[in-house]
PDB file of N, CA and C in Angstrom:
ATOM      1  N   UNK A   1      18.164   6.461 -29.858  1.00  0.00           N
ATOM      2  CA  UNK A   1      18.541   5.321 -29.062  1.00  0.00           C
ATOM      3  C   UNK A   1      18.718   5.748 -27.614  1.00  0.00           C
ATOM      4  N   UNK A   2      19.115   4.992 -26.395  1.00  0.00           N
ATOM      5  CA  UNK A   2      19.116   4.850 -25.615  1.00  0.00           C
ATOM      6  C   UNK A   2      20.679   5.597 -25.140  1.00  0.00           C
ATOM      7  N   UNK A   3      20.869   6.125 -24.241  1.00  0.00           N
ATOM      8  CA  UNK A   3      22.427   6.825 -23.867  1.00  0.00           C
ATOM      9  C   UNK A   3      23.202   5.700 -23.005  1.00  0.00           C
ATOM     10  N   UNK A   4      24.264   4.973 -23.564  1.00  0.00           N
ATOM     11  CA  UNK A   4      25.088   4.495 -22.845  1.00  0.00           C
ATOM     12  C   UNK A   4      25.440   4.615 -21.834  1.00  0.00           C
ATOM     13  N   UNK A   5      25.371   5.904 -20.944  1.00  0.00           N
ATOM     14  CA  UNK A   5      25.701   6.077 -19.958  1.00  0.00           C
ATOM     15  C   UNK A   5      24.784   5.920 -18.740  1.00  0.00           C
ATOM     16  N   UNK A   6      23.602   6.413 -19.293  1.00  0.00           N
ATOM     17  CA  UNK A   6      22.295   5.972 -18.173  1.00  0.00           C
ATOM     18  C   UNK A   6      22.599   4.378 -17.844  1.00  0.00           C
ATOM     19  N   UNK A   7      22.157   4.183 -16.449  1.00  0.00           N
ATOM     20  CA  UNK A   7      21.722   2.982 -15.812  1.00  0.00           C
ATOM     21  C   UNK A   7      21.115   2.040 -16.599  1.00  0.00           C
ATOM     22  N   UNK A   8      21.485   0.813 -16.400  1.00  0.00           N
ATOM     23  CA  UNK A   8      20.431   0.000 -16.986  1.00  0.00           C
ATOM     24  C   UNK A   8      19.191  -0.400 -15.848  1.00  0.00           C
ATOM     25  N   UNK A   9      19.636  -0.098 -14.847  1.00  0.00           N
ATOM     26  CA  UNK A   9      17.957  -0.493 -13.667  1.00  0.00           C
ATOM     27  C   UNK A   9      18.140   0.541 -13.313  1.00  0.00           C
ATOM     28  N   UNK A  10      16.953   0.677 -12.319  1.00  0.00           N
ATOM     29  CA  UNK A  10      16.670   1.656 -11.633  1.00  0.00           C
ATOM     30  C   UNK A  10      17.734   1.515 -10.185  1.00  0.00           C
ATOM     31  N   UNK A  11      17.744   2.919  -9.859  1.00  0.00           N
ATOM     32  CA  UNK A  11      18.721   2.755  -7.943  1.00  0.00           C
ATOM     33  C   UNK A  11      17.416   2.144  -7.234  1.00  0.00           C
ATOM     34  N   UNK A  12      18.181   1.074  -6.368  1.00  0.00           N
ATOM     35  CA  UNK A  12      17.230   0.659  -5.002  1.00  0.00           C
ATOM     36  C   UNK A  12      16.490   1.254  -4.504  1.00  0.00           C
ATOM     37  N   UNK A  13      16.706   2.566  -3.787  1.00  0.00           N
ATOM     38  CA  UNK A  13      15.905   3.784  -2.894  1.00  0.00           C
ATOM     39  C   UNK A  13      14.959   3.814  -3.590  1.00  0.00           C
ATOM     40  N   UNK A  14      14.997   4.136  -5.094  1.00  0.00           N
ATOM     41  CA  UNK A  14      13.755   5.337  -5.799  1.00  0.00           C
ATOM     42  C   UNK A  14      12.634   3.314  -6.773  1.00  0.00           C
ATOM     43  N   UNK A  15      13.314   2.590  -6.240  1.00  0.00           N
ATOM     44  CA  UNK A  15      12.214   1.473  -6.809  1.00  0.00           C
ATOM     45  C   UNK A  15      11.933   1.188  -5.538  1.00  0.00           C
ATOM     46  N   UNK A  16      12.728   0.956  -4.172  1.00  0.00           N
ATOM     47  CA  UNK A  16      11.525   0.557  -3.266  1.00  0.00           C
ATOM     48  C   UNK A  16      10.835   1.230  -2.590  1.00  0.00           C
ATOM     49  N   UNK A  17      11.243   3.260  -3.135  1.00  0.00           N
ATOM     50  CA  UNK A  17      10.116   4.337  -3.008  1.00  0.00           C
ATOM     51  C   UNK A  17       8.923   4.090  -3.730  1.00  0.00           C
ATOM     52  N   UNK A  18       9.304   3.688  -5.166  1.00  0.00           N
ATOM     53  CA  UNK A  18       8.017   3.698  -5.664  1.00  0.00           C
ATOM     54  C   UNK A  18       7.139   1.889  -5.662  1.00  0.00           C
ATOM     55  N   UNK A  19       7.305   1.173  -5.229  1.00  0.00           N
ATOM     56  CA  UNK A  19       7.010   0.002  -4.363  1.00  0.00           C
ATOM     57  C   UNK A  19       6.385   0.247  -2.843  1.00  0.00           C
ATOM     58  N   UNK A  20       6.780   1.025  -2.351  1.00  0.00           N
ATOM     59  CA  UNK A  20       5.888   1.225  -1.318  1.00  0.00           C
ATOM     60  C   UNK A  20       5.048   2.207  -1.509  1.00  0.00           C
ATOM     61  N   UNK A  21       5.027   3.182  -2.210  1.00  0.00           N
ATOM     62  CA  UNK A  21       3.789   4.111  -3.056  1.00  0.00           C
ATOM     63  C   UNK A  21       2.884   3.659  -3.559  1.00  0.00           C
ATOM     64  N   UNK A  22       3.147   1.975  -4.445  1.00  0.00           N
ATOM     65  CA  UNK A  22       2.028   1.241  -5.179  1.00  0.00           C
ATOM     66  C   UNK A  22       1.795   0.314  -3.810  1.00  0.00           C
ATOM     67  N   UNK A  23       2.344  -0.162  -3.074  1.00  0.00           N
ATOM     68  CA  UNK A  23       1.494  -0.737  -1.941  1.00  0.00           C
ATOM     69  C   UNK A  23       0.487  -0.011  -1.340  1.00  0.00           C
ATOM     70  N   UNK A  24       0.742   1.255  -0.886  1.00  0.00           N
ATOM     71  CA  UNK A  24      -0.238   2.198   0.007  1.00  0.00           C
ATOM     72  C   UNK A  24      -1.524   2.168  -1.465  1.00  0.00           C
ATOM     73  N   UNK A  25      -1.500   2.360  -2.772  1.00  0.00           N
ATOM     74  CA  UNK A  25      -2.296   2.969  -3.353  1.00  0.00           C
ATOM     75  C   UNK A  25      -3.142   1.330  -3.695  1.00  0.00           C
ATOM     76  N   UNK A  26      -2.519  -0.072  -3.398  1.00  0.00           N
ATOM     77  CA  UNK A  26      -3.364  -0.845  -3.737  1.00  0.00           C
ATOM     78  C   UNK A  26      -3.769  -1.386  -2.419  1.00  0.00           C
ATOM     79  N   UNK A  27      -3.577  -0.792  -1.296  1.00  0.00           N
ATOM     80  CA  UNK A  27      -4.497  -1.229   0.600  1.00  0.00           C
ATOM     81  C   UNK A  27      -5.847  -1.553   0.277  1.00  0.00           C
ATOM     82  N   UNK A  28      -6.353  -0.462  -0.571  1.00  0.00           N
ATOM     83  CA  UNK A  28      -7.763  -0.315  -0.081  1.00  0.00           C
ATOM     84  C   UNK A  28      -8.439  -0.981  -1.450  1.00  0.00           C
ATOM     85  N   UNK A  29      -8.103  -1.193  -2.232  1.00  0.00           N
ATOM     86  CA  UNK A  29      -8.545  -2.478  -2.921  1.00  0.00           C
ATOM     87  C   UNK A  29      -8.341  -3.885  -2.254  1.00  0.00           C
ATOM     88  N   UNK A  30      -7.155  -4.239  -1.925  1.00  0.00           N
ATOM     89  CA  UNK A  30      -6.844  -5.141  -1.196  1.00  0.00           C
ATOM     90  C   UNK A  30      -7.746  -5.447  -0.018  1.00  0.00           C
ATOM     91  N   UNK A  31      -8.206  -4.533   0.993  1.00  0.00           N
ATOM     92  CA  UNK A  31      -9.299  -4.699   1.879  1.00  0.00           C
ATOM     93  C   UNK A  31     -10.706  -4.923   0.903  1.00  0.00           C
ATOM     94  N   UNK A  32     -11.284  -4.125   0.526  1.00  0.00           N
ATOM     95  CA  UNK A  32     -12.223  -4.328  -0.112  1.00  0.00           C
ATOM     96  C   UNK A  32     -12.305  -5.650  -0.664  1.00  0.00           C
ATOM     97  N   UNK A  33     -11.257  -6.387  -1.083  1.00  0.00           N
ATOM     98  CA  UNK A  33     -11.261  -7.728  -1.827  1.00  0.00           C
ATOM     99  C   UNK A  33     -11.474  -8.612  -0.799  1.00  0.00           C
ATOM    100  N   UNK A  34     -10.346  -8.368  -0.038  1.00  0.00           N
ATOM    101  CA  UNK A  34     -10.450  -9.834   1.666  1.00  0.00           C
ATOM    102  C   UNK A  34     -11.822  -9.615   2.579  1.00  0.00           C
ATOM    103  N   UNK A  35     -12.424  -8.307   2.391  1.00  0.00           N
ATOM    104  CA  UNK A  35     -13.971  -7.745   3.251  1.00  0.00           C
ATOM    105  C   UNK A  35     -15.020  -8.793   2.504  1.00  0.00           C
ATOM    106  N   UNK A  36     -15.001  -8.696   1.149  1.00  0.00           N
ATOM    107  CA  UNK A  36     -16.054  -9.413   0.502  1.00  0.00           C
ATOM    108  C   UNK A  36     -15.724 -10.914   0.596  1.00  0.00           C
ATOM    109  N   UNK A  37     -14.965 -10.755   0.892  1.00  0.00           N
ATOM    110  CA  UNK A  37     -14.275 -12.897   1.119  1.00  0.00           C
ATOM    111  C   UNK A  37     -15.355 -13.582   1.343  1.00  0.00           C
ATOM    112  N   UNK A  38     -16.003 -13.435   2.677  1.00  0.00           N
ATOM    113  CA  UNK A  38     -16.939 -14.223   3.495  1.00  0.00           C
ATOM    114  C   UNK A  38     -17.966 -14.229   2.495  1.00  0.00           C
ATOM    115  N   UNK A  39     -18.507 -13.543   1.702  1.00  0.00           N
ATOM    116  CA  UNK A  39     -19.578 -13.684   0.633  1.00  0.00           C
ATOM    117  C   UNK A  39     -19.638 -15.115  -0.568  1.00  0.00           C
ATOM    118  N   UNK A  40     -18.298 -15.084  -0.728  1.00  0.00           N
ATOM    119  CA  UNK A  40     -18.358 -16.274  -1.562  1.00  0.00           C
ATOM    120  C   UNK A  40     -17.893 -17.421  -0.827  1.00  0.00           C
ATOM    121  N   UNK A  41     -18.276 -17.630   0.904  1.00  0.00           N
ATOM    122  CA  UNK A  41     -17.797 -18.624   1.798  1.00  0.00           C
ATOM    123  C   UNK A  41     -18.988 -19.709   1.024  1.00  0.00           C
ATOM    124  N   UNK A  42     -19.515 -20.459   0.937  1.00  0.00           N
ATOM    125  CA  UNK A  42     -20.218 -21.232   0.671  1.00  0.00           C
ATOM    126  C   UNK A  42     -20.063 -22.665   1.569  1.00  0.00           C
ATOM    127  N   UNK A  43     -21.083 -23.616   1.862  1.00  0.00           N
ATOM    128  CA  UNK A  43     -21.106 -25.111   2.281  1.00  0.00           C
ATOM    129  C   UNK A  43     -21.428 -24.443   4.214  1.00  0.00           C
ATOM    130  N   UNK A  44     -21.168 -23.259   4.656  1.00  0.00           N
ATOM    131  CA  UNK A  44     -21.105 -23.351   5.984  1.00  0.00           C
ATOM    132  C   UNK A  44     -22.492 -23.296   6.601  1.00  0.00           C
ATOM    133  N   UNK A  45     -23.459 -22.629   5.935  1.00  0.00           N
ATOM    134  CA  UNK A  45     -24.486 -22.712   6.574  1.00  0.00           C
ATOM    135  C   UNK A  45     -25.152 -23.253   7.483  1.00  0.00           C
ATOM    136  N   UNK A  46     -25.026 -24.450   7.001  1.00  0.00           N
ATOM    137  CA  UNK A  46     -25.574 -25.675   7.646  1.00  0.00           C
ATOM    138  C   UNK A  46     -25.027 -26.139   9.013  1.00  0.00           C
ATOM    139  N   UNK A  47     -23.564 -25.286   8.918  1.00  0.00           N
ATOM    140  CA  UNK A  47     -22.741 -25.652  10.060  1.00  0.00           C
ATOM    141  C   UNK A  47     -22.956 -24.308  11.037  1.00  0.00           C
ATOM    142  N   UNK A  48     -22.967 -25.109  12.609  1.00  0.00           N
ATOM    143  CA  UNK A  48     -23.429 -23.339  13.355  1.00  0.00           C
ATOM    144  C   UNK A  48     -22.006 -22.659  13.784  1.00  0.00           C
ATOM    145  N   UNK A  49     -22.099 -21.158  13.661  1.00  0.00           N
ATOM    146  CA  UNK A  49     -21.330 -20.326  14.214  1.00  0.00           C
ATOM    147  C   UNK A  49     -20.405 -20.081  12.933  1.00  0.00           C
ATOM    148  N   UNK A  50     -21.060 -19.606  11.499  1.00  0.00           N
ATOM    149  CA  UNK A  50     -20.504 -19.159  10.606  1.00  0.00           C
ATOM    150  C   UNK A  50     -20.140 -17.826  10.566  1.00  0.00           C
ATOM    151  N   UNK A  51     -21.626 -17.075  10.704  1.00  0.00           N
ATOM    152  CA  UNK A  51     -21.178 -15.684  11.379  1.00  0.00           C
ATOM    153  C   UNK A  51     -20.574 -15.411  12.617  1.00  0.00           C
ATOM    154  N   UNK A  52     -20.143 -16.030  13.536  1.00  0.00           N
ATOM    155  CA  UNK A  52     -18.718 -15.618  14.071  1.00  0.00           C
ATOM    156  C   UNK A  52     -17.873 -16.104  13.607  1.00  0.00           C
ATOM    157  N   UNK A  53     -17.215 -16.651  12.845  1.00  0.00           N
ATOM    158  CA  UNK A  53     -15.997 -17.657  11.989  1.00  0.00           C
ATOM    159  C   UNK A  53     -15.878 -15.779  11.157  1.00  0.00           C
ATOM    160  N   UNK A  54     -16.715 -15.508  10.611  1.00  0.00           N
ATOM    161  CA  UNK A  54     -16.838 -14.393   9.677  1.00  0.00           C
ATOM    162  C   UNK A  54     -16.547 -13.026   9.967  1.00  0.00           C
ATOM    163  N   UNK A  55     -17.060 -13.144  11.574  1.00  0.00           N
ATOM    164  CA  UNK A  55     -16.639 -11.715  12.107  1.00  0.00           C
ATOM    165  C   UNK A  55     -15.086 -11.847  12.563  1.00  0.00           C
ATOM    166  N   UNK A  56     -15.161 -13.136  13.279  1.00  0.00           N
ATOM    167  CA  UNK A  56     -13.295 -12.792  13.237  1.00  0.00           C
ATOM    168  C   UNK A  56     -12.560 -12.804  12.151  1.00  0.00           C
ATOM    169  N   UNK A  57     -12.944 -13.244  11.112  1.00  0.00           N
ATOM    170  CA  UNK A  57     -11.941 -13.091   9.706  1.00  0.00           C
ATOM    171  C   UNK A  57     -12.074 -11.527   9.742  1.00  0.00           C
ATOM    172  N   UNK A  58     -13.283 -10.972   9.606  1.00  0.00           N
ATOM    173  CA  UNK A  58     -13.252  -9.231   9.214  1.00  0.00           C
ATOM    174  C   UNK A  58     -12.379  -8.312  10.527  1.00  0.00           C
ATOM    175  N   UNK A  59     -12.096  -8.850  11.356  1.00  0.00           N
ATOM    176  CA  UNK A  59     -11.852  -8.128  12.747  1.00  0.00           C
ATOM    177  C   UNK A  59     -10.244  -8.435  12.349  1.00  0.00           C
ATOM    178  N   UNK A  60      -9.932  -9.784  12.014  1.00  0.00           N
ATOM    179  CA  UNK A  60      -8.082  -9.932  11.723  1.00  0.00           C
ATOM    180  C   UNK A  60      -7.863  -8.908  10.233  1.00  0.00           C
ATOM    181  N   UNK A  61      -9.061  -9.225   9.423  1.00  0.00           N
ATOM    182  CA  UNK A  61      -8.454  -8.143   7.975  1.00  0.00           C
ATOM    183  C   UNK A  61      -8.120  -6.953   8.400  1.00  0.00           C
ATOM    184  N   UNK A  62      -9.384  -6.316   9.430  1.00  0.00           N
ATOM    185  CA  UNK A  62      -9.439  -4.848   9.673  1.00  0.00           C
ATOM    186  C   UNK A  62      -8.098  -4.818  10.464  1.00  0.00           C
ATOM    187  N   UNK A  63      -7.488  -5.399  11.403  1.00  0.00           N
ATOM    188  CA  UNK A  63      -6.241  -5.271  11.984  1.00  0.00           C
ATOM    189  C   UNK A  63      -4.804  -5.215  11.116  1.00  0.00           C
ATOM    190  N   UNK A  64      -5.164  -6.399   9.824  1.00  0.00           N
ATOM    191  CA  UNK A  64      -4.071  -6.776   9.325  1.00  0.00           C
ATOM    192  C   UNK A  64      -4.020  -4.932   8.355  1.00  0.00           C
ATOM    193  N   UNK A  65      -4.860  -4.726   8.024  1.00  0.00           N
ATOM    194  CA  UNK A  65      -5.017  -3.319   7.238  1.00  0.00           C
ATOM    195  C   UNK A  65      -4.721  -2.355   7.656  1.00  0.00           C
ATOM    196  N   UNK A  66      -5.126  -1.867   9.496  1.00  0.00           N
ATOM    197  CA  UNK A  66      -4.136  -1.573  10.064  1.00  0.00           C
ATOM    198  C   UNK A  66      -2.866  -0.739  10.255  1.00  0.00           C
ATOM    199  N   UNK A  67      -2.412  -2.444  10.433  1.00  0.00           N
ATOM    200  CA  UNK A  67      -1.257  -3.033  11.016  1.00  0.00           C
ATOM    201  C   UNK A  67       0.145  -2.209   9.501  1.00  0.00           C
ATOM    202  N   UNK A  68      -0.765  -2.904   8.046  1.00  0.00           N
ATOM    203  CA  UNK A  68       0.006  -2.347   7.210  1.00  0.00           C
ATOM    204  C   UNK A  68       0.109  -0.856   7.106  1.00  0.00           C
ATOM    205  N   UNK A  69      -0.989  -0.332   7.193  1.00  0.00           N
ATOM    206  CA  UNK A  69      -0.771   1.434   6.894  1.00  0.00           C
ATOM    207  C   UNK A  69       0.113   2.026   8.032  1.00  0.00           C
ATOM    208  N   UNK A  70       0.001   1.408   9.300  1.00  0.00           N
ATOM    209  CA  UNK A  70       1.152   1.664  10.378  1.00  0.00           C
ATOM    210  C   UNK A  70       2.023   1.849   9.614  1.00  0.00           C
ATOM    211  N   UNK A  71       2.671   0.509   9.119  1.00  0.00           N
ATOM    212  CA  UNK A  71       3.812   0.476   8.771  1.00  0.00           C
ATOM    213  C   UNK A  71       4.484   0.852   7.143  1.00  0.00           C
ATOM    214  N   UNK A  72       2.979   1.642   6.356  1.00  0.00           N
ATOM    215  CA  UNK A  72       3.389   2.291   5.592  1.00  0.00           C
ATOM    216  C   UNK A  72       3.708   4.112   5.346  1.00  0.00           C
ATOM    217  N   UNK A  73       2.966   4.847   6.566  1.00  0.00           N
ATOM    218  CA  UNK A  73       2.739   5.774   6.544  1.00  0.00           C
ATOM    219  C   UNK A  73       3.864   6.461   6.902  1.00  0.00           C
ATOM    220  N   UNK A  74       4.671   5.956   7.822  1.00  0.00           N
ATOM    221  CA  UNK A  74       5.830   6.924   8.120  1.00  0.00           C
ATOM    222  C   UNK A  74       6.514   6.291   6.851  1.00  0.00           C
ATOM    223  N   UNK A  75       7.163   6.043   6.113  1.00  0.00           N
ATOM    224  CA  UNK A  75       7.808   5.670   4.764  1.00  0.00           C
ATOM    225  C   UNK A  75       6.858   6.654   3.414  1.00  0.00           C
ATOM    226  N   UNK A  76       5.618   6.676   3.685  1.00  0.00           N
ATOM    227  CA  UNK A  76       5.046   7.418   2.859  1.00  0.00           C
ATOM    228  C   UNK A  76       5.600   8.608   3.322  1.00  0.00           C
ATOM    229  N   UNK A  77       5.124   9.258   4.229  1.00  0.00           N
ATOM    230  CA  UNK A  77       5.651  10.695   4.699  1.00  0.00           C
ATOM    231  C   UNK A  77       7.344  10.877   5.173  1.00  0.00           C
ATOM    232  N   UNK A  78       8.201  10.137   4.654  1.00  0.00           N
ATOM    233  CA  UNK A  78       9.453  10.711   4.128  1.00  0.00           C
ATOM    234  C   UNK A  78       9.778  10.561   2.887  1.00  0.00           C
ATOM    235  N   UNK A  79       8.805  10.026   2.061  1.00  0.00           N
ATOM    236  CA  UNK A  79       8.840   9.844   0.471  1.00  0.00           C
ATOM    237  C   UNK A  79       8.298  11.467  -0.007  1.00  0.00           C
ATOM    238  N   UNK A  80       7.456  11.632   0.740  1.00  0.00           N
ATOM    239  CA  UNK A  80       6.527  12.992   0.711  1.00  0.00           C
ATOM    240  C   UNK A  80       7.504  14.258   0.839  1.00  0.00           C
ATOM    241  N   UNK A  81       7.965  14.435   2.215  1.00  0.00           N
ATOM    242  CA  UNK A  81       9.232  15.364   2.517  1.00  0.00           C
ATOM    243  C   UNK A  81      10.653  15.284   1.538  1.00  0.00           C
ATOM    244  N   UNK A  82      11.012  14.277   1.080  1.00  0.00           N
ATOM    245  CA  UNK A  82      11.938  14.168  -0.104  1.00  0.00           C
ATOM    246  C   UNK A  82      11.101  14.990  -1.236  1.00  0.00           C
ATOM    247  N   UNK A  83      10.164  14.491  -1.966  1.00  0.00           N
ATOM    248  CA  UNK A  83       9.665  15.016  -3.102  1.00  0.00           C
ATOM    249  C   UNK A  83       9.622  16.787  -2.704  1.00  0.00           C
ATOM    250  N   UNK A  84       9.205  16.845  -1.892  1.00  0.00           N
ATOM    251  CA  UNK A  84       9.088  18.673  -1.264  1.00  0.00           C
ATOM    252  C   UNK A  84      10.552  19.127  -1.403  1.00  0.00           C
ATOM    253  N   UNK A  85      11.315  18.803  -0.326  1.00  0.00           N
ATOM    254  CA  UNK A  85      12.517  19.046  -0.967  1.00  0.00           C
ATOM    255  C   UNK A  85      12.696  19.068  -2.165  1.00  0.00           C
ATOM    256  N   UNK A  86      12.863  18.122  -2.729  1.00  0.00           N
ATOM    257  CA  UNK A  86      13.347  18.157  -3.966  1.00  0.00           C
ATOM    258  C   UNK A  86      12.988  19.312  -5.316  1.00  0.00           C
ATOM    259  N   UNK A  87      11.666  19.290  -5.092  1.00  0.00           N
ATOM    260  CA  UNK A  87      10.703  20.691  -5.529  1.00  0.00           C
ATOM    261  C   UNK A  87      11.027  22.014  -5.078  1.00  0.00           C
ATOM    262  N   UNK A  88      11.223  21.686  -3.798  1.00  0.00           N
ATOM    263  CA  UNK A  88      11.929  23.361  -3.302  1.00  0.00           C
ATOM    264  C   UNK A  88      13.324  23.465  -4.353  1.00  0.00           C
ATOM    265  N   UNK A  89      13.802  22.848  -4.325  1.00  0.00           N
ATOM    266  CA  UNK A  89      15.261  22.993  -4.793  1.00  0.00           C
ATOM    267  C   UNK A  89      15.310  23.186  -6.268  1.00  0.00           C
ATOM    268  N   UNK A  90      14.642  22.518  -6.670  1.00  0.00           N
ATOM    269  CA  UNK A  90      15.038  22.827  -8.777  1.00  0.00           C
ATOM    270  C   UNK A  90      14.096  23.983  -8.532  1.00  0.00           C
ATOM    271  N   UNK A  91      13.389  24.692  -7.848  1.00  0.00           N
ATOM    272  CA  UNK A  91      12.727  25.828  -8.222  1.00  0.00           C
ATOM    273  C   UNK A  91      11.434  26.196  -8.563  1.00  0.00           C
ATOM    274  N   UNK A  92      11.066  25.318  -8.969  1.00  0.00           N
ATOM    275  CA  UNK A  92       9.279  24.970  -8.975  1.00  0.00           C
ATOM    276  C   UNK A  92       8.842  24.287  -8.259  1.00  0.00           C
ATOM    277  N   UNK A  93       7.961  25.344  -7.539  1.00  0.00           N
ATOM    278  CA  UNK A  93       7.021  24.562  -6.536  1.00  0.00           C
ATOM    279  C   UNK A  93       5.269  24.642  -6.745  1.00  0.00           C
TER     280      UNK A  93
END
């Protein structure tokens, strides 16, 4: 069975460590998905200036993609320096 004494959730820190670990690791699916967008645009043809409607959607994704790894990378790389620590310390590295 389960030990009474353990937690029943997880601590905050180490779930919205590993929440921002599965964000960084699903970016680049996430781009890849919003890149192919314009492919299944359909009805515009007919209408002019689709391919620029298209390039600025890809020019805001490529920013918005970015914009997120900005703001995931320093959080990644003190998730990174914790785990090192932490490895230095129990002894196996």
């Amino acid at each position: 069975m389960s030990d009474p004494n353990l937690p029943l959730f997880l601590a905050r820190k180490s779930y919205r460590d590993r929440r921002i670990a599965d964000g960084a690791r699903i970016l680049p699916l996430a781009g890849l998905i919003f890149f192919m967008m314009p492919l299944l645009w359909t009805g515009r043809e007919s209408e002019g200036g689709s391919t620029g409607y298209a390039g600025l959607y890809l020019f805001a994704v490529w920013f918005v993609l970015i914009a997120a790894a900005f703001i995931l990378a320093p959080r990644l790389r003190r998730l990174n320096e914790q785990e090192a620590e932490d490895a230095s310390t129990d002894g196996s590295v």
